[in-house]
PDB file of N, CA and C in Angstrom:
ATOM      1  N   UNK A   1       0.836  -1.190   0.000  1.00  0.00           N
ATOM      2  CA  UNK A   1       0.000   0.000   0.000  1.00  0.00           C
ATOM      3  C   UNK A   1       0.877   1.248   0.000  1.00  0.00           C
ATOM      4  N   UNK A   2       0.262   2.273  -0.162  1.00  0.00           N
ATOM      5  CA  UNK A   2       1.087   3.602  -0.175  1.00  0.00           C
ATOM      6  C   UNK A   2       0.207   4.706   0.033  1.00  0.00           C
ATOM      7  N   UNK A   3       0.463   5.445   1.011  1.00  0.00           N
ATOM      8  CA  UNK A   3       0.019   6.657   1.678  1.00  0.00           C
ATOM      9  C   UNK A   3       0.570   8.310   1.345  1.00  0.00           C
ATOM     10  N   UNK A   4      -0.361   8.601   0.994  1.00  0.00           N
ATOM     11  CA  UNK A   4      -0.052  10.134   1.766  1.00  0.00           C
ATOM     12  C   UNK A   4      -0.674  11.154   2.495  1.00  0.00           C
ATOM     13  N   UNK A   5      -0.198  12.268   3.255  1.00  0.00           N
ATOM     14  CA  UNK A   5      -1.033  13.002   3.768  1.00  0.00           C
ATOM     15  C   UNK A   5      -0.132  14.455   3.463  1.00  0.00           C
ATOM     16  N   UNK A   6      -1.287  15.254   2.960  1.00  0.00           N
ATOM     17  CA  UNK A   6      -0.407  17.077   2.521  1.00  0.00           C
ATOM     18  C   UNK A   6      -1.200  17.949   3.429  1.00  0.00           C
ATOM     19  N   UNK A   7      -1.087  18.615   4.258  1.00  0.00           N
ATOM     20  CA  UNK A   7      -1.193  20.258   4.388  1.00  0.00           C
ATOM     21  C   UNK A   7      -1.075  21.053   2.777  1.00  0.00           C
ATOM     22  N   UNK A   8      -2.256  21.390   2.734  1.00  0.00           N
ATOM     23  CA  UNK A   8      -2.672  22.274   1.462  1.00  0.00           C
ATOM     24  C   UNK A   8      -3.772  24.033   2.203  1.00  0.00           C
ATOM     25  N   UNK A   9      -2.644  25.275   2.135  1.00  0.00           N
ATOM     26  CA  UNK A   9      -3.418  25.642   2.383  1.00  0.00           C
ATOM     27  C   UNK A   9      -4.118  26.846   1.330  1.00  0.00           C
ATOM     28  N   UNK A  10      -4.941  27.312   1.186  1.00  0.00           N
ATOM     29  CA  UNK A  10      -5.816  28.249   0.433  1.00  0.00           C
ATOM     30  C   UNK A  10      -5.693  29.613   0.412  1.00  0.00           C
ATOM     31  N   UNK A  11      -5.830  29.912  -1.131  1.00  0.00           N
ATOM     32  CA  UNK A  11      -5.983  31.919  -1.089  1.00  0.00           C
ATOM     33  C   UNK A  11      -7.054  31.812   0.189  1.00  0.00           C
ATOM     34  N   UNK A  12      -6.849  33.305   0.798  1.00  0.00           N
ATOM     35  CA  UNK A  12      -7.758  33.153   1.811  1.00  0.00           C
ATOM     36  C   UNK A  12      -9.113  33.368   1.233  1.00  0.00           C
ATOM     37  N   UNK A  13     -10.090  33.359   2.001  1.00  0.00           N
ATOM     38  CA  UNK A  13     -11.630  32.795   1.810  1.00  0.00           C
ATOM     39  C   UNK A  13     -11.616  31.826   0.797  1.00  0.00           C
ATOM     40  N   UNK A  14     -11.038  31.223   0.148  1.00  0.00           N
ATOM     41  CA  UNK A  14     -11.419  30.256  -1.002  1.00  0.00           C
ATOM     42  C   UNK A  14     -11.098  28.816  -0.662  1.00  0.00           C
ATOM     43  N   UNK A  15     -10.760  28.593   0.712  1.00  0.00           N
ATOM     44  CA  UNK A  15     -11.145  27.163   1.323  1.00  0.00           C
ATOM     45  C   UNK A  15     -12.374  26.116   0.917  1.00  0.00           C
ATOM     46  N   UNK A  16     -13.469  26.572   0.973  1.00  0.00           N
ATOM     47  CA  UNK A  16     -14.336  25.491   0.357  1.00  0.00           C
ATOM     48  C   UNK A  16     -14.031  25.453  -1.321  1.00  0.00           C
ATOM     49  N   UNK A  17     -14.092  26.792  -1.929  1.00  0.00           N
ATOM     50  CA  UNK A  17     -13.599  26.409  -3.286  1.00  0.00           C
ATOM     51  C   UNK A  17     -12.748  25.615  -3.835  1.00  0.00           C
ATOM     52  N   UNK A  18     -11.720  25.632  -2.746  1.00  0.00           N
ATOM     53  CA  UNK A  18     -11.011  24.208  -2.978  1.00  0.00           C
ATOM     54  C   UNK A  18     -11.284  22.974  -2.582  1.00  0.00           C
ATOM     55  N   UNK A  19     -11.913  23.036  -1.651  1.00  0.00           N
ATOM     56  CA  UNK A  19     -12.238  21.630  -1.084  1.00  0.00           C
ATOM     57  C   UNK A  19     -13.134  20.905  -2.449  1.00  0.00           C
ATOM     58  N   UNK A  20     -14.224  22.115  -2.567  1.00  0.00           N
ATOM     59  CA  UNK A  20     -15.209  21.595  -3.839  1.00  0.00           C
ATOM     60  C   UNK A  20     -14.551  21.158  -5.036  1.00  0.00           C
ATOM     61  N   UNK A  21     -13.598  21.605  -5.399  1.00  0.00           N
ATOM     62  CA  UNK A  21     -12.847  21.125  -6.584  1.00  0.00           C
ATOM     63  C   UNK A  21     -12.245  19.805  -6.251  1.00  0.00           C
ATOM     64  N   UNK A  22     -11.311  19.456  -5.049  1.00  0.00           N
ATOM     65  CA  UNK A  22     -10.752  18.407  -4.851  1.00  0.00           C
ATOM     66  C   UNK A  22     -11.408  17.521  -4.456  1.00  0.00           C
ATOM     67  N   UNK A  23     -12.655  17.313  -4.504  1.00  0.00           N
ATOM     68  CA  UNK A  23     -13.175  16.614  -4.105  1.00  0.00           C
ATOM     69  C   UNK A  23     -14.578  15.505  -5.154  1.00  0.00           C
ATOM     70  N   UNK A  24     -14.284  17.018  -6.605  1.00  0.00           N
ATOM     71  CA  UNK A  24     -14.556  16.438  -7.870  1.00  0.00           C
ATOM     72  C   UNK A  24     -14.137  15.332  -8.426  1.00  0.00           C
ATOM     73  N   UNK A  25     -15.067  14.268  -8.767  1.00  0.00           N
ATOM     74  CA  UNK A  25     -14.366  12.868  -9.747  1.00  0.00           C
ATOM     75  C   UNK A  25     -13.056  12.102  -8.731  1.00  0.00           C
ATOM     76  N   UNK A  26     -13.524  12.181  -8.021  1.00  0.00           N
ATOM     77  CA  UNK A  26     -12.240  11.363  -6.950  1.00  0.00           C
ATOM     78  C   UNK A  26     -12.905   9.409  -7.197  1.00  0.00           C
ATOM     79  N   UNK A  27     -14.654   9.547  -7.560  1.00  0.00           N
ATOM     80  CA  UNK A  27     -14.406   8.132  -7.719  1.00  0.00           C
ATOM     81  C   UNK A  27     -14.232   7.454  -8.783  1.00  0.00           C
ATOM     82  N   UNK A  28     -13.468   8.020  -9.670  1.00  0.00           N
ATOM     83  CA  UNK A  28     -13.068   7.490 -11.236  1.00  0.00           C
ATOM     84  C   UNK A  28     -11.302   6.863 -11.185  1.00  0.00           C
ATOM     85  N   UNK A  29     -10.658   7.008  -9.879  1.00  0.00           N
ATOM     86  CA  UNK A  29      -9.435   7.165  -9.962  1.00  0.00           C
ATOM     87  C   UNK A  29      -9.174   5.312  -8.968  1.00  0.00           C
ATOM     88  N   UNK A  30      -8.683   4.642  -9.979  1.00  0.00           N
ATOM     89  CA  UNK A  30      -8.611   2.998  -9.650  1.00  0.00           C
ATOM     90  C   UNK A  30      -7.518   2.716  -8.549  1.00  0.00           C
ATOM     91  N   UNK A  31      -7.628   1.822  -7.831  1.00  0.00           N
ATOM     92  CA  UNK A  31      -6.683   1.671  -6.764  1.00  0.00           C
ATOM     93  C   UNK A  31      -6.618   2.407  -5.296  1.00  0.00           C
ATOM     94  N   UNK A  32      -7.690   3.217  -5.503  1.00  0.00           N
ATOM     95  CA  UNK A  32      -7.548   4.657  -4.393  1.00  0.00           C
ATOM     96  C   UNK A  32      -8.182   3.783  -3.237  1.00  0.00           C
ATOM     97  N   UNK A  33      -7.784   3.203  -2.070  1.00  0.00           N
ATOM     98  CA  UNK A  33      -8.776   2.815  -1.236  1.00  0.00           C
ATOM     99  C   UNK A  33      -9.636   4.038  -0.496  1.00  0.00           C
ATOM    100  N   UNK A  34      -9.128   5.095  -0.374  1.00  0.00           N
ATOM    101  CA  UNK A  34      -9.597   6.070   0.369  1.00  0.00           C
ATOM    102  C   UNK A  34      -8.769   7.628   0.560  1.00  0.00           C
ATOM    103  N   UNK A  35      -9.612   8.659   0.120  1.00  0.00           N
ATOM    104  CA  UNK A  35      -9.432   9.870  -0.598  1.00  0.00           C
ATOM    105  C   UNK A  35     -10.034  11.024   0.442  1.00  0.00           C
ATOM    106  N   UNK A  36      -9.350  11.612   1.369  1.00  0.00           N
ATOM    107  CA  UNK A  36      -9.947  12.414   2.035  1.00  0.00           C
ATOM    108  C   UNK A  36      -9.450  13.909   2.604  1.00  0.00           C
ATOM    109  N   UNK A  37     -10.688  14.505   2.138  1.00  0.00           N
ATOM    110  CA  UNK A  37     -10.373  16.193   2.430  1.00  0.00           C
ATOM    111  C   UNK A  37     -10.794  16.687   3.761  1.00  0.00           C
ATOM    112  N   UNK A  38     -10.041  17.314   4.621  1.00  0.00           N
ATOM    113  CA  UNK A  38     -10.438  17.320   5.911  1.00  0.00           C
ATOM    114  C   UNK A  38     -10.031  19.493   6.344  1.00  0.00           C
ATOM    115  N   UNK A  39     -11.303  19.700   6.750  1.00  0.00           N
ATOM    116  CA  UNK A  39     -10.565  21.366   7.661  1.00  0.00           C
ATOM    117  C   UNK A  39      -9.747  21.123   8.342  1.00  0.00           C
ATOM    118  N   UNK A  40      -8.630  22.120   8.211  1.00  0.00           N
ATOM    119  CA  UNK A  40      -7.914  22.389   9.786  1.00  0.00           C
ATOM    120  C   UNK A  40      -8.713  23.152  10.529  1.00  0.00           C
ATOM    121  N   UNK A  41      -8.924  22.736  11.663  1.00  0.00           N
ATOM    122  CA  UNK A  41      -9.536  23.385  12.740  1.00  0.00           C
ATOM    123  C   UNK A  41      -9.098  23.932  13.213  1.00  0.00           C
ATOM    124  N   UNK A  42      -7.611  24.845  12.911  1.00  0.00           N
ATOM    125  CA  UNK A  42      -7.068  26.343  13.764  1.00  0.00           C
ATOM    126  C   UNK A  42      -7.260  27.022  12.826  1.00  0.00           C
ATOM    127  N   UNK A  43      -6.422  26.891  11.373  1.00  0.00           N
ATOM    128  CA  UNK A  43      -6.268  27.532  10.559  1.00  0.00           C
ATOM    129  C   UNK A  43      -7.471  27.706   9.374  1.00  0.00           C
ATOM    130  N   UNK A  44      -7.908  29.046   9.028  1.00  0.00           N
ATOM    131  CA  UNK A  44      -9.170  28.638   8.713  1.00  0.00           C
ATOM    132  C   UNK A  44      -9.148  28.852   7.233  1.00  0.00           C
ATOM    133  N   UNK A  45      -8.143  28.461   6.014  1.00  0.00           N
ATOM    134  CA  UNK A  45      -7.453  28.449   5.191  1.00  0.00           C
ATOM    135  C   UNK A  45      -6.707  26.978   4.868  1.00  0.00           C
ATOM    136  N   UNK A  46      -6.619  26.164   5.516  1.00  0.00           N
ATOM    137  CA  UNK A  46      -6.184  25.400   5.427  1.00  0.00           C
ATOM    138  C   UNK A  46      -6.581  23.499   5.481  1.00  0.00           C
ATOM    139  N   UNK A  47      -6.657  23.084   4.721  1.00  0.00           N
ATOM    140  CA  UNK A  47      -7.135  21.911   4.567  1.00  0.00           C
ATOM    141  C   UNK A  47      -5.844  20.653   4.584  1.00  0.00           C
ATOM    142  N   UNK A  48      -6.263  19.144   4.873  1.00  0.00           N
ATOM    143  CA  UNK A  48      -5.083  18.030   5.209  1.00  0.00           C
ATOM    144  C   UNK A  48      -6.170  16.890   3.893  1.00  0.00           C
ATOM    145  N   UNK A  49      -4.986  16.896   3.152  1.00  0.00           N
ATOM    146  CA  UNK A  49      -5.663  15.958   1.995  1.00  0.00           C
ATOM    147  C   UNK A  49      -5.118  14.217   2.633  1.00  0.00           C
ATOM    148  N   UNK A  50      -5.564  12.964   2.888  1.00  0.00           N
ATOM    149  CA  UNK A  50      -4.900  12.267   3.351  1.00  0.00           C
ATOM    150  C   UNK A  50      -5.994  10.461   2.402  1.00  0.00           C
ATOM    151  N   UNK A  51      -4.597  10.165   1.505  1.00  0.00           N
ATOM    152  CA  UNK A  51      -4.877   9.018   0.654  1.00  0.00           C
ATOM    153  C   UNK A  51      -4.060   7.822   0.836  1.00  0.00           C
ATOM    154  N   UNK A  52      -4.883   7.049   0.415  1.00  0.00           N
ATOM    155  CA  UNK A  52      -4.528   5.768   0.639  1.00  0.00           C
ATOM    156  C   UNK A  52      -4.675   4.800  -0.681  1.00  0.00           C
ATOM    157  N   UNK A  53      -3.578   4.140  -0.892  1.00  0.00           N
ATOM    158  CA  UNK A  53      -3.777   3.375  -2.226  1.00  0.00           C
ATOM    159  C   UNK A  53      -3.537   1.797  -2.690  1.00  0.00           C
ATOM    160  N   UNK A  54      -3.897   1.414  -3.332  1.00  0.00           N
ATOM    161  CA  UNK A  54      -3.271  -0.077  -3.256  1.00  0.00           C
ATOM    162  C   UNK A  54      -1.831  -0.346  -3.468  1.00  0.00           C
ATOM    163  N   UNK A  55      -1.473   0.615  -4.596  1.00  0.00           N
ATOM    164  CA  UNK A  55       0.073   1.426  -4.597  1.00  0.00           C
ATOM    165  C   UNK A  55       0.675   2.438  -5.348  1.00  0.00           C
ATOM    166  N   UNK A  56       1.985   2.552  -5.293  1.00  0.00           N
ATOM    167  CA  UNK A  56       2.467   4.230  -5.536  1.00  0.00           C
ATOM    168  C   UNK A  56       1.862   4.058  -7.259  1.00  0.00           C
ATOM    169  N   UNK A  57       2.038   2.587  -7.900  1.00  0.00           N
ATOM    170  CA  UNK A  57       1.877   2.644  -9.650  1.00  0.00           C
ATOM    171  C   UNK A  57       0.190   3.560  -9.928  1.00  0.00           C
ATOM    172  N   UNK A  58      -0.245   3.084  -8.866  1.00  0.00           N
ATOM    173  CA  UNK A  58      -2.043   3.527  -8.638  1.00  0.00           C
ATOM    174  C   UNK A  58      -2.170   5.252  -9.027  1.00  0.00           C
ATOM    175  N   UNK A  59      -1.283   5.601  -7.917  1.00  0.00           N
ATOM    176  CA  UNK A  59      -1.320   7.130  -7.655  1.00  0.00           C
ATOM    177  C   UNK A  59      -1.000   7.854  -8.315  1.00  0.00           C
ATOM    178  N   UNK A  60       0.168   7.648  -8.369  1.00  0.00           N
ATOM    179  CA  UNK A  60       0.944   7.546 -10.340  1.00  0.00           C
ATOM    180  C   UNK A  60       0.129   7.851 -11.492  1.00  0.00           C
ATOM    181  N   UNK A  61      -0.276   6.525 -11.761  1.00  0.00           N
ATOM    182  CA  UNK A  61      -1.267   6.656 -12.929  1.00  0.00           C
ATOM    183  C   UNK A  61      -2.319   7.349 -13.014  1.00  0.00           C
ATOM    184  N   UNK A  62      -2.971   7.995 -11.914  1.00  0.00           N
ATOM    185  CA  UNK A  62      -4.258   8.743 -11.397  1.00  0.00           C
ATOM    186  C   UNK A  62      -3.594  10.222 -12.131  1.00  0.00           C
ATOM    187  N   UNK A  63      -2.990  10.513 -12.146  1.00  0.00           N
ATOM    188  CA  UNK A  63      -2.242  12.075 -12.103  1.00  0.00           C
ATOM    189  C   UNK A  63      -2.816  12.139 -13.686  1.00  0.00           C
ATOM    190  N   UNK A  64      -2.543  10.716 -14.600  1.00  0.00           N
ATOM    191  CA  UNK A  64      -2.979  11.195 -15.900  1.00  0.00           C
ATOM    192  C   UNK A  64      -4.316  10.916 -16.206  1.00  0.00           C
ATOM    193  N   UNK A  65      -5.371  11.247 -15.350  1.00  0.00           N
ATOM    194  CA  UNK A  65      -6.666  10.892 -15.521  1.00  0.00           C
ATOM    195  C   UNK A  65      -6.978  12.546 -15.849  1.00  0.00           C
ATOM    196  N   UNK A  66      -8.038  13.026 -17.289  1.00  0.00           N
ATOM    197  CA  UNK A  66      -8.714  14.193 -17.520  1.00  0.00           C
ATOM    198  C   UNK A  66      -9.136  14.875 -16.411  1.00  0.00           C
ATOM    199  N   UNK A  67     -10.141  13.640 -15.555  1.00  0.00           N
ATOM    200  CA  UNK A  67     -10.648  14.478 -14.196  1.00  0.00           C
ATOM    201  C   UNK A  67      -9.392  14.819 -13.507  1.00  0.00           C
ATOM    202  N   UNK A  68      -8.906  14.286 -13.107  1.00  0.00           N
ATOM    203  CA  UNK A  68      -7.362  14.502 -11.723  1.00  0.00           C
ATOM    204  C   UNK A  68      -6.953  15.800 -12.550  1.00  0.00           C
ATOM    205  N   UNK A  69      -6.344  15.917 -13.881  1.00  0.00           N
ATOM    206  CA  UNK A  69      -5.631  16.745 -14.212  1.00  0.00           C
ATOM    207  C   UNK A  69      -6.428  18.190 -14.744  1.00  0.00           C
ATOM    208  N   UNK A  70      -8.196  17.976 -14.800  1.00  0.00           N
ATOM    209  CA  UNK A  70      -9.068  19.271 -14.983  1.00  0.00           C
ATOM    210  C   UNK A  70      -9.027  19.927 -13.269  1.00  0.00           C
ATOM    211  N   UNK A  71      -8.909  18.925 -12.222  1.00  0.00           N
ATOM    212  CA  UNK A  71      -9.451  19.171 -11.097  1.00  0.00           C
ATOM    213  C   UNK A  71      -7.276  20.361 -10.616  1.00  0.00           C
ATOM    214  N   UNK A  72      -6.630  19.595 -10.654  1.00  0.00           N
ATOM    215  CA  UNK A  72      -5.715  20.034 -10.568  1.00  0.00           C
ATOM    216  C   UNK A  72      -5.001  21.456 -11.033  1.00  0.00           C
ATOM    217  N   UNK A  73      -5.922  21.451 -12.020  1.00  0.00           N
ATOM    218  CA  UNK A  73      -5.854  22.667 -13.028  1.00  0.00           C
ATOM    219  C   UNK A  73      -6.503  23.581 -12.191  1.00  0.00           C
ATOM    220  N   UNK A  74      -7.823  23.941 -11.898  1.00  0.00           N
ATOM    221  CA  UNK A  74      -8.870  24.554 -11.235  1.00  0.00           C
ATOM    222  C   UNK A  74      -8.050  24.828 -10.078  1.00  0.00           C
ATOM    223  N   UNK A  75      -7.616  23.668  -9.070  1.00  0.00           N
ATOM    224  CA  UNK A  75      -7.084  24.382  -7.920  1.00  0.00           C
ATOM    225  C   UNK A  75      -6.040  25.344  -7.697  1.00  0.00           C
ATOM    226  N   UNK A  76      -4.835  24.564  -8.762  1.00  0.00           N
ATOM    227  CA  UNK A  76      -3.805  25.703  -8.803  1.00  0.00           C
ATOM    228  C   UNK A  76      -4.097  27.303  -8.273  1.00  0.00           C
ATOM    229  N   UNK A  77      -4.926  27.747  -8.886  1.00  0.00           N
ATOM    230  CA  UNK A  77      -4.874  29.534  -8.473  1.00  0.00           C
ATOM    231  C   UNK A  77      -5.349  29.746  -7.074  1.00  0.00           C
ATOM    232  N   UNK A  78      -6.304  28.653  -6.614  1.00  0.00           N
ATOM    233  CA  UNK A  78      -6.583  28.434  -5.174  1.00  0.00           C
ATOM    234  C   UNK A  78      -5.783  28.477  -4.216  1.00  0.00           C
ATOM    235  N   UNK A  79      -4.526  28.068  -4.098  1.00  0.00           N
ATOM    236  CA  UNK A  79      -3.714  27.341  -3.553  1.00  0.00           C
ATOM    237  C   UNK A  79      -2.593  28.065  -3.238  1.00  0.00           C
ATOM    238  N   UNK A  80      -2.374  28.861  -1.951  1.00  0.00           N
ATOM    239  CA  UNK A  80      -1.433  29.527  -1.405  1.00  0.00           C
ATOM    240  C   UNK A  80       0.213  29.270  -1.088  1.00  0.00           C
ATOM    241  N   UNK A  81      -0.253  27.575  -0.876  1.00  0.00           N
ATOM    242  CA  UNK A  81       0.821  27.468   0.081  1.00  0.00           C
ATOM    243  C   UNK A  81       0.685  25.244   0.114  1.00  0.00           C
ATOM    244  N   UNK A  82       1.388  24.822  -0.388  1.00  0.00           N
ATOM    245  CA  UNK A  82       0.920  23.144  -0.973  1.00  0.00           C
ATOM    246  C   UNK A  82       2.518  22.759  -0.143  1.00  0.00           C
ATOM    247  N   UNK A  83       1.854  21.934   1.395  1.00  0.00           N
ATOM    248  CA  UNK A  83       2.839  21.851   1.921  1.00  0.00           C
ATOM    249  C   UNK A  83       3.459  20.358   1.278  1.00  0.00           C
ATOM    250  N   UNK A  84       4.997  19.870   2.069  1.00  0.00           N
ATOM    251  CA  UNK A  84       5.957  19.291   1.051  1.00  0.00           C
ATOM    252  C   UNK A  84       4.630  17.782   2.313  1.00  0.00           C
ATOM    253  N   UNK A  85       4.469  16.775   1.075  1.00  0.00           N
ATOM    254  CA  UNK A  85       3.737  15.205   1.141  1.00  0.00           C
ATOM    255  C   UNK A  85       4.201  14.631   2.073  1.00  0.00           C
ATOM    256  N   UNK A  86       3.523  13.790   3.137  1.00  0.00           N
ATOM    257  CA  UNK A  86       4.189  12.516   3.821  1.00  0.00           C
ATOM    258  C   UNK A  86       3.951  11.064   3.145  1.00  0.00           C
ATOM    259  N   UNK A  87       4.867  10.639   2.618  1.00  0.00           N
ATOM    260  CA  UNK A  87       4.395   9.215   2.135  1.00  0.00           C
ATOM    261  C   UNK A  87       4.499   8.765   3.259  1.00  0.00           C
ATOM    262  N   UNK A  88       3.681   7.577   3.808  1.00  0.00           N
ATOM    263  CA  UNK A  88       3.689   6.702   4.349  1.00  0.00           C
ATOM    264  C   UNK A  88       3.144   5.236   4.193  1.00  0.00           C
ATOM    265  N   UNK A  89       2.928   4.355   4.762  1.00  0.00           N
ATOM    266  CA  UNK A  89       2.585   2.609   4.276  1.00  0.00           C
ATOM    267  C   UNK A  89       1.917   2.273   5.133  1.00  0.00           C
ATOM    268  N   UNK A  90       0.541   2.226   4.763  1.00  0.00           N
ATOM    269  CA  UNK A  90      -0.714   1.756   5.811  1.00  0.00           C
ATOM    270  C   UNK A  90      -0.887   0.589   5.873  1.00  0.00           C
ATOM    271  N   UNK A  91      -0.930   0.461   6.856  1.00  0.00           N
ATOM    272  CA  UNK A  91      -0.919  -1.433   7.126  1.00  0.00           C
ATOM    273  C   UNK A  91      -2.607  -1.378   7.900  1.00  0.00           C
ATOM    274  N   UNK A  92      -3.284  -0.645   8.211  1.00  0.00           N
ATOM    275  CA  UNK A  92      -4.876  -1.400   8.252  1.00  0.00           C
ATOM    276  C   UNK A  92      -5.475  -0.140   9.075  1.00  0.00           C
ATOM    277  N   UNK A  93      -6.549  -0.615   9.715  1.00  0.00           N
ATOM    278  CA  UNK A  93      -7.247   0.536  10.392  1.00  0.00           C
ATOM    279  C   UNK A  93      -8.903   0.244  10.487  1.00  0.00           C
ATOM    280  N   UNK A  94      -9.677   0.795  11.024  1.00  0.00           N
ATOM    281  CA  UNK A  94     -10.908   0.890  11.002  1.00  0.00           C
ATOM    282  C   UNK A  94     -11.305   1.928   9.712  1.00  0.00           C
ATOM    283  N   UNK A  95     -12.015   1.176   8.836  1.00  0.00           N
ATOM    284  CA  UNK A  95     -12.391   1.571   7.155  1.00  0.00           C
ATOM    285  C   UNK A  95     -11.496   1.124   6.278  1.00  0.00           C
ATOM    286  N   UNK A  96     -10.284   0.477   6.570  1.00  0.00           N
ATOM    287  CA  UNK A  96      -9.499  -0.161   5.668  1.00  0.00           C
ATOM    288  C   UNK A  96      -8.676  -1.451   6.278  1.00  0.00           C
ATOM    289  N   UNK A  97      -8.947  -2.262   5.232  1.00  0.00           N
ATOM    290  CA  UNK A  97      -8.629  -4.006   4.988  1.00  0.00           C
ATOM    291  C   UNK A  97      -7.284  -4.157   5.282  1.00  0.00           C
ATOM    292  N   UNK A  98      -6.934  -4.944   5.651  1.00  0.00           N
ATOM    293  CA  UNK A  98      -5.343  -4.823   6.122  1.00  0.00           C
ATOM    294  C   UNK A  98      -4.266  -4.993   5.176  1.00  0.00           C
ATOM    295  N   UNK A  99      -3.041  -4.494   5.732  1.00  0.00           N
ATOM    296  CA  UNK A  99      -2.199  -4.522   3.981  1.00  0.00           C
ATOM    297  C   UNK A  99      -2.270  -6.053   3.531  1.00  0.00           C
ATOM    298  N   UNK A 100      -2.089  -6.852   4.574  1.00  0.00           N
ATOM    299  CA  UNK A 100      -1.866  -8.388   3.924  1.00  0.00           C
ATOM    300  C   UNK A 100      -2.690  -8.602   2.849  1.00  0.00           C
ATOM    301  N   UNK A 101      -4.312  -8.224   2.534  1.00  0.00           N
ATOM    302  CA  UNK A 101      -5.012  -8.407   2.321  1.00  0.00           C
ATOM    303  C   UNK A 101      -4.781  -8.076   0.833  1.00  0.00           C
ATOM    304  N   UNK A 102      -3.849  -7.287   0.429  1.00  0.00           N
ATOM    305  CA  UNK A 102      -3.810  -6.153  -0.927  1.00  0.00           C
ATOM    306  C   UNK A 102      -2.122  -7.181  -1.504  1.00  0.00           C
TER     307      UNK A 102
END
């Protein structure tokens, strides 16, 4: 499996505008076990994008999907401040199957 989680934060007031965009056509993109846009609750500009995949080839290949790359397009001017990714390797959880399983 293969993870990430970004700090993404927003021109100011245009937080939901981004959320609404990133959150376009997310279920066309294969391998994704789970795709999620979350507020920061101090910062009120700032959103934590945090995915999960069957693997990095998945995530990869998603980047050249029309939707991923119309949606990507749109946010750009949104987007203040696109902090640097944590990959990480999810091994299970409550809402997701355990890595053995993949």
């Amino acid at each position: 499996m293969y993870g990430m989680i970004v700090k993404v934060t927003a021109v100011s007031g245009q937080r939901q505008s981004l959320i609404s965009i990133l959150l376009t056509g997310t279920g066309e993109m294969s391998g994704c076990l789970s795709y999620i846009v979350a507020k920061d609750f101090l910062d009120e500009n700032a959103i934590w994008i945090t995915e999960i995949w069957d693997s990095k080839a998945s995530h990869d290949a998603s980047l050249s999907l029309p939707s991923v790359k119309g949606a990507i397009a749109k946010a750009k001017p949104l987007i203040a401040v696109f902090g640097t990714p944590v990959v990480t390797t999810p091994v299970g959880g409550h809402g997701l199957q355990s890595a053995q399983n993949h």
